[in-house]
Protein backbone atom coordinates (compact mmCIF):
# COMPACT_ATOMS: atom_id res chain seq x y z
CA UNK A 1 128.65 24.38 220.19
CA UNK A 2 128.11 24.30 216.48
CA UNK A 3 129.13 27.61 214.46
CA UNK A 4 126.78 29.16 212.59
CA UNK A 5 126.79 30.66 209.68
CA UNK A 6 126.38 34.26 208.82
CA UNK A 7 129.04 35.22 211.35
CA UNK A 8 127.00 34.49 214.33
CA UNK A 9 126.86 31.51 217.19
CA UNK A 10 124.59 28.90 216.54
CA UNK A 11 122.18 28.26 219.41
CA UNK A 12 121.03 24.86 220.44
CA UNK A 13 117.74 23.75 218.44
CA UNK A 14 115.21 23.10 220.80
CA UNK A 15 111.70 23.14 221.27
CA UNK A 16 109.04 23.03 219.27
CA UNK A 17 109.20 23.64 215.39
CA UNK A 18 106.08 24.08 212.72
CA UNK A 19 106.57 23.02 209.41
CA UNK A 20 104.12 25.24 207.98
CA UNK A 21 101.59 24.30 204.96
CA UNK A 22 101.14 26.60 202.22
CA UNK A 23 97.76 27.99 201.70
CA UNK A 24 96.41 28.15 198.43
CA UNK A 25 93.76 30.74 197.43
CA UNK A 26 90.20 29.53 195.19
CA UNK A 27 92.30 30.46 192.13
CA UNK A 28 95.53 28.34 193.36
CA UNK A 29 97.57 31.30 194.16
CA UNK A 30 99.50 31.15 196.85
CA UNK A 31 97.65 33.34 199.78
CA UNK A 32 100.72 35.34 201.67
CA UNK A 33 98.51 37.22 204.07
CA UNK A 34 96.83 34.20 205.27
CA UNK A 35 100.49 32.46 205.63
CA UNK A 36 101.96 35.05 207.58
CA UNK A 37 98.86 35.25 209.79
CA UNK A 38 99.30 31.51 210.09
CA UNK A 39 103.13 32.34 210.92
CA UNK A 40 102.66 34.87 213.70
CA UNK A 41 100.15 32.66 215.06
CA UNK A 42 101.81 29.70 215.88
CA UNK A 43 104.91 31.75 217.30
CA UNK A 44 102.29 33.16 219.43
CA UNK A 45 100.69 30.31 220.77
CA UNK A 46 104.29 28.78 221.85
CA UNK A 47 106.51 28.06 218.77
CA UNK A 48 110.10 28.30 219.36
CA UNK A 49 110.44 28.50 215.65
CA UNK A 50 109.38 27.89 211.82
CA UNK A 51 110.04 25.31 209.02
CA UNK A 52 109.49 26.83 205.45
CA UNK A 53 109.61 24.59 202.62
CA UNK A 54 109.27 21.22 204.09
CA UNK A 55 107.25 18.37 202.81
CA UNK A 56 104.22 20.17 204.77
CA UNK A 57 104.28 22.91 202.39
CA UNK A 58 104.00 20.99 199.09
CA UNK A 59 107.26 22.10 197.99
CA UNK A 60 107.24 19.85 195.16
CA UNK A 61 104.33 21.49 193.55
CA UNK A 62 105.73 24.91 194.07
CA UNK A 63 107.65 27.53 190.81
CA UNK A 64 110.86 28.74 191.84
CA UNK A 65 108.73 32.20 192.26
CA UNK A 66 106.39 30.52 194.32
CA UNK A 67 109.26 29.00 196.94
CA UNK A 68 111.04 32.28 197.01
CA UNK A 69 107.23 34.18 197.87
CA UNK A 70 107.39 31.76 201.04
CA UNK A 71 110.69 31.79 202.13
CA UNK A 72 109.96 35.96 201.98
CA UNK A 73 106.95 35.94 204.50
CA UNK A 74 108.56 32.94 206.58
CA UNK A 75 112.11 34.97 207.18
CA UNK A 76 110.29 38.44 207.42
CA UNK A 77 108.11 37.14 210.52
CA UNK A 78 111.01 35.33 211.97
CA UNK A 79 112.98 38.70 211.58
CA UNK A 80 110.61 40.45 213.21
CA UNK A 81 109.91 37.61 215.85
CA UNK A 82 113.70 37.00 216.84
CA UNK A 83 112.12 33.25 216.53
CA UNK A 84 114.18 30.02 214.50
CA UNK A 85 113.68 29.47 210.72
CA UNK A 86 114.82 26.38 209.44
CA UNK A 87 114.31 26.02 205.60
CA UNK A 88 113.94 22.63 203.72
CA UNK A 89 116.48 22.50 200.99
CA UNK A 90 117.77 19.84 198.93
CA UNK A 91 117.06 16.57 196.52
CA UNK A 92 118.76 13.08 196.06
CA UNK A 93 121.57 14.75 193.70
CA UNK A 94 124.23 16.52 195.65
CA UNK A 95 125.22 19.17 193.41
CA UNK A 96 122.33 20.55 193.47
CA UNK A 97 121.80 20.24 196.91
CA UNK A 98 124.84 22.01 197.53
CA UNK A 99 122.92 24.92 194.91
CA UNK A 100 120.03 25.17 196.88
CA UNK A 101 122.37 25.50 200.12
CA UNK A 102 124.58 27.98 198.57
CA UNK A 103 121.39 29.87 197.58
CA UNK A 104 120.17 30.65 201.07
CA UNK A 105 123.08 32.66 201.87
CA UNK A 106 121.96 35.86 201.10
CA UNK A 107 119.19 34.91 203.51
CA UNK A 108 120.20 36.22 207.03
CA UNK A 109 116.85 34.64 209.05
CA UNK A 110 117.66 31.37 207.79
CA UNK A 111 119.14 29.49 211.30
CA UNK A 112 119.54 25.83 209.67
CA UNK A 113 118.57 24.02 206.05
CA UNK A 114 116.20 20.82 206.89
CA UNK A 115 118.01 18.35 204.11
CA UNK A 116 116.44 15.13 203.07
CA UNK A 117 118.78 11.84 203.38
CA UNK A 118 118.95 10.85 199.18
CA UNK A 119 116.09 9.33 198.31
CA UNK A 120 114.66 7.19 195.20
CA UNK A 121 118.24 6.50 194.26
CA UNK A 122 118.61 4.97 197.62
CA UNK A 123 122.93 5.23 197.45
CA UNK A 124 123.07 3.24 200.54
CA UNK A 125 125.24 4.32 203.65
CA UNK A 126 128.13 5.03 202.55
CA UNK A 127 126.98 7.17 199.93
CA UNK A 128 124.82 8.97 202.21
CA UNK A 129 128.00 9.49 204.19
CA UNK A 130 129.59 11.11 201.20
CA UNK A 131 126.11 13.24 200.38
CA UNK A 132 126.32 14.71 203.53
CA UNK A 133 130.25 15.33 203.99
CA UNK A 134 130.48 17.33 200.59
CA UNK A 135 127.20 19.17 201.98
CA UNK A 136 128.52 19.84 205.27
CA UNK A 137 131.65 21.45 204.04
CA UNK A 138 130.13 24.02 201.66
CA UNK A 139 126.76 24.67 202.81
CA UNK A 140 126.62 28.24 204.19
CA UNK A 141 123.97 27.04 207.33
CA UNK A 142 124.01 24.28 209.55
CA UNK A 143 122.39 21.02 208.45
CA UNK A 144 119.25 19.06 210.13
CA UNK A 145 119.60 15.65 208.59
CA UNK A 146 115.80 14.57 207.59
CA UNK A 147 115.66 10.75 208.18
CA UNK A 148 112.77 9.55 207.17
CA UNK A 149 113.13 5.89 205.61
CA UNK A 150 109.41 5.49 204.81
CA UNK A 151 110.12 8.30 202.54
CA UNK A 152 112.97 8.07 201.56
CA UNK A 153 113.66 3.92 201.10
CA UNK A 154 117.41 4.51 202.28
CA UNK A 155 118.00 3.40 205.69
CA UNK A 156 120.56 5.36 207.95
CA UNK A 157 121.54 3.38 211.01
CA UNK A 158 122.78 5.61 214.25
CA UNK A 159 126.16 4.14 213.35
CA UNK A 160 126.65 6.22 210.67
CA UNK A 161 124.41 9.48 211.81
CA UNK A 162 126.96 9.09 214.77
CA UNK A 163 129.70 9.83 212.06
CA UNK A 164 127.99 12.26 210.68
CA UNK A 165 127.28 13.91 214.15
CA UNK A 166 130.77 14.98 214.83
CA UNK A 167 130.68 17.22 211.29
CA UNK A 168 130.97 20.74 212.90
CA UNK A 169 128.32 21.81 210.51
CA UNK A 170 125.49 19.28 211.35
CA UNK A 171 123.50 20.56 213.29
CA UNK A 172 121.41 17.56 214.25
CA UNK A 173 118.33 15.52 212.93
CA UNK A 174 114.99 15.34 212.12
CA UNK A 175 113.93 11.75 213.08
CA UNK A 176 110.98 10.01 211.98
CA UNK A 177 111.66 6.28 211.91
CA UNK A 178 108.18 5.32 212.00
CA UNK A 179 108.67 3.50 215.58
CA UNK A 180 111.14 3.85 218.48
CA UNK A 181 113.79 1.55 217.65
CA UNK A 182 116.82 0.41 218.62
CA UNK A 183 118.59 2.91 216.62
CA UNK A 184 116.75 5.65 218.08
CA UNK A 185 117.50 4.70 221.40
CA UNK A 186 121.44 4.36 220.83
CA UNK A 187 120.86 7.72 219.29
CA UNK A 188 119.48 9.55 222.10
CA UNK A 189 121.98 7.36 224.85
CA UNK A 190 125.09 8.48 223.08
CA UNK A 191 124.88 11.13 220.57
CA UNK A 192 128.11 14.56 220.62
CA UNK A 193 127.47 17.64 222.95
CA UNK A 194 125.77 19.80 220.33
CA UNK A 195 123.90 17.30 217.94
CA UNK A 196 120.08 17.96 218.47
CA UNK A 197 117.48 15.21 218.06
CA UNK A 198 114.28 16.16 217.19
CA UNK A 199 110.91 14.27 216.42
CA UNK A 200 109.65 14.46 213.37
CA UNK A 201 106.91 11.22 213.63
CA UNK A 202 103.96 13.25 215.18
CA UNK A 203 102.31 10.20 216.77
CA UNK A 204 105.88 9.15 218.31
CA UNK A 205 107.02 12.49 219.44
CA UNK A 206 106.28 12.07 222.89
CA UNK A 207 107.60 8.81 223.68
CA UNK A 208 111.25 10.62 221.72
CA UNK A 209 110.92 13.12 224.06
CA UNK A 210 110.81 11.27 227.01
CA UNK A 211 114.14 9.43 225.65
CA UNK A 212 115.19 12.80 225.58
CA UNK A 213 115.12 14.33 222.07
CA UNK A 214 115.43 18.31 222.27
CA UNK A 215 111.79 19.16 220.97
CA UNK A 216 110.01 18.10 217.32
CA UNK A 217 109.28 19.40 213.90
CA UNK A 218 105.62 18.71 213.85
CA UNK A 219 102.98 18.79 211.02
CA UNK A 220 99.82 18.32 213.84
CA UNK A 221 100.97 21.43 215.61
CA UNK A 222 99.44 23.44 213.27
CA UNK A 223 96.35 22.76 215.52
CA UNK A 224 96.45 22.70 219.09
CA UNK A 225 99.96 24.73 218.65
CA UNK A 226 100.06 25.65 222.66
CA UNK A 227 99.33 21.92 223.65
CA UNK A 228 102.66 20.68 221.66
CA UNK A 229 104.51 23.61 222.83
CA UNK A 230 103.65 22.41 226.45
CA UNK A 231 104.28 18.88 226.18
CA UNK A 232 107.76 20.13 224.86
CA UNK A 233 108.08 22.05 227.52
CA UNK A 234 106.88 18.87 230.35
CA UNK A 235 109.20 16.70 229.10
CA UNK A 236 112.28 19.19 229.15
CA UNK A 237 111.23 19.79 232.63
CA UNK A 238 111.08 16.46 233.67
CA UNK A 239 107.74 16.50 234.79
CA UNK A 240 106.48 12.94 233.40
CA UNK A 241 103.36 12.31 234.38
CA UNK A 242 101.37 15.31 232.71
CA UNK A 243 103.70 14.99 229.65
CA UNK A 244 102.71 11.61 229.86
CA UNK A 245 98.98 11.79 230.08
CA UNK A 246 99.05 14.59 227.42
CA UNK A 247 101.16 12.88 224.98
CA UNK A 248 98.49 10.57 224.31
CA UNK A 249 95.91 13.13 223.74
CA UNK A 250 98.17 14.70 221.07
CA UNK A 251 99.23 11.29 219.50
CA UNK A 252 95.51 10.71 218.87
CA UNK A 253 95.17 13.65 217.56
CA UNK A 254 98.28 13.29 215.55
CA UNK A 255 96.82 10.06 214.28
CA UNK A 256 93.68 11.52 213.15
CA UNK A 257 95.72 14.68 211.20
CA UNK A 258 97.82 12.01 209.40
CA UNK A 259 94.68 9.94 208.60
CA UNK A 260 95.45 10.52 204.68
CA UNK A 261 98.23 11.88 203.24
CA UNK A 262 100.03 15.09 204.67
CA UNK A 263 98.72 18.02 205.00
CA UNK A 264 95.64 17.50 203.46
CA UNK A 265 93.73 17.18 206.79
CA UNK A 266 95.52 19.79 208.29
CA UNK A 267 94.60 22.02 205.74
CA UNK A 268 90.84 20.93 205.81
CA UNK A 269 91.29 21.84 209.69
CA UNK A 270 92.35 25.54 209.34
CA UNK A 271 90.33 26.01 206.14
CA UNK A 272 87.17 25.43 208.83
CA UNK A 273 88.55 27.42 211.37
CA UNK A 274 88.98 30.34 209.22
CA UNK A 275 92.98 30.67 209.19
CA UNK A 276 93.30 30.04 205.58
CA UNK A 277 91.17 30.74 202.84
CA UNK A 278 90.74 27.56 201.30
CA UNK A 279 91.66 23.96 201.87
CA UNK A 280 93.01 23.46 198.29
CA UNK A 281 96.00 21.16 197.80
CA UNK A 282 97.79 20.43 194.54
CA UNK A 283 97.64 17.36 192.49
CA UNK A 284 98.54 14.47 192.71
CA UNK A 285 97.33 15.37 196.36
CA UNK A 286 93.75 15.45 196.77
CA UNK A 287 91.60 17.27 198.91
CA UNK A 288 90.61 15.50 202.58
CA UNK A 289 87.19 13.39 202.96
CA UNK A 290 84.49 14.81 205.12
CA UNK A 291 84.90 11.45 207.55
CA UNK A 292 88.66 12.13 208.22
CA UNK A 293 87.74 16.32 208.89
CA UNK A 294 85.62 15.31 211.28
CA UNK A 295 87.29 12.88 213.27
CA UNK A 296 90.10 15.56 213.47
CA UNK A 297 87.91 18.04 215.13
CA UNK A 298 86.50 15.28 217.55
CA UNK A 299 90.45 14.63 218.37
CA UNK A 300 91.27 18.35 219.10
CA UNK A 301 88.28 18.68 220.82
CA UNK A 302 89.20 15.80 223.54
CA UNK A 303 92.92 17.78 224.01
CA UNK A 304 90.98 20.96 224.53
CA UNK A 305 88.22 19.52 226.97
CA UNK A 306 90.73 17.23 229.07
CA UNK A 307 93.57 20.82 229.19
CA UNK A 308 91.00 22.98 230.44
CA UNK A 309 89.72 20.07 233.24
């Protein structure tokens, strides 16, 4: 069992995490009622916990002022939830990194810090090794290790997340290799007691949980939050065929979220379903085409006619 920080156990991650977008108002402020509606919400409909400040939320585009605003509402309605906030923090430099780690300390809600593997620089393996080891023994909260090559360009083979596994302050990964590979595989076979996988490639989330991967970080359950949570839940439970048959519903779905870039079609989606007030994203993101919208809604409507059948 990994120890957390703030003087308390840290409890397995598992289930099903949202990374949650960050709603802009018509005058590109950032609308906090609307995000903690949006917060409560998906705990509500089956949300084991939150992600605030991913790549979901635009974080890039946000003032320091705006990123604290979020991290605010996110901890206050995990607070009062008792649910999991993880909180993206860090950048391809390690000192400051290791800043933006140190910073969350005076944040008691904050369970784990979602930290990129270096990107741009690309510093190969070893030096990802090293990024992560001087991280690991300063950072006041556990680390999720975001691997995400497409992203990033660096490539981290399970040989050396295995190394970084046994760090007692890594608290697992966020996995989105693009494909199940034979990395991810070894992963799941052989990875420590304590060292949670979890899917961050919507479309292959299912097919990770069946290899056994502790639940996902997921963009597309921002829609259709209950029918992630469940598939979570199938899989866990060993129940195959329904987790099975619904997986593919949601990977369609997941496919037609991620038809442009993220989250601009998710935040089309809740713009039209009234959850946030507009679905204004920042440049160099631009807003979603009509076309993609609707084959979204065609998607979630197939998971919600073939769930209630």
């Amino acid at each position: 069992m990994i120890e957390a920080s703030h003087d308390r156990p840290m409890t397995e991650l598992a289930g099903l995490f949202v990374p949650l977008i960050t709603p802009f108002t018509a005058t590109d402020d950032i609308a906090e009622t609307a995000l903690e509606r949006l917060a409560h919400r998906v705990l509500d409909d089956g949300a084991t916990g939150l992600v605030a400040l991913g790549t979901t939320a635009e974080t890039a585009t946000l003032t320091d002022h705006e990123r604290a605003a979020v991290l605010r509402v996110c901890a206050s309605v995990c607070r009062e939830r008792a649910a999991l906030l993880i909180v993206g923090a860090g950048t391809n430099d390690t000192a400051r990194s290791a800043a933006d780690l140190a910073a969350l300390r005076s944040h008691s809600e904050v369970h784990a810090a979602l930290t990129l593997v270096p990107y741009y620089s690309r510093p190969g393996e070893a030096g990802v090794l090293a990024h992560f080891q001087a991280l690991a023994g300063s950072s006041p909260v556990p680390l999720i290790i975001y691997n995400i090559l497409y992203r990033t360009g660096q490539v981290v083979s399970w040989s050396s997340l295995r190394q970084l596994a046994c760090l007692p302050r890594i608290a697992g990964v966020k996995h989105a290799a693009g494909a199940v590979d034979q990395d991810t595989v070894l992963m799941l076979a052989g990875r420590p007691e304590g060292f949670s996988v979890l899917a961050g490639d919507d479309v292959y989330a299912s097919a990770l949980l069946a290899l056994g991967a502790d639940g996902g970080i997921l963009a597309s359950a921002h829609v259709r939050t209950a029918e992630f949570a469940r598939l979570t839940d199938l899989w866990r439970e060993g129940r195959a065929n329904e987790a099975r048959e619904l997986g593919h519903r949601l990977a369609r779905l997941s496919t037609a979220l991620f038809a442009e870039p993220n989250p601009v079609v998710i935040k089309a989606v809740l713009h039209r379903l009234g959850e946030i007030p507009s679905p204004a994203v920042r440049l160099p993101l631009l807003p979603a085409g009509g076309q993609a919208v609707n084959a979204a809604f065609r998607a979630m409507a197939e998971v919600t006619t073939a769930t209630a059948a």
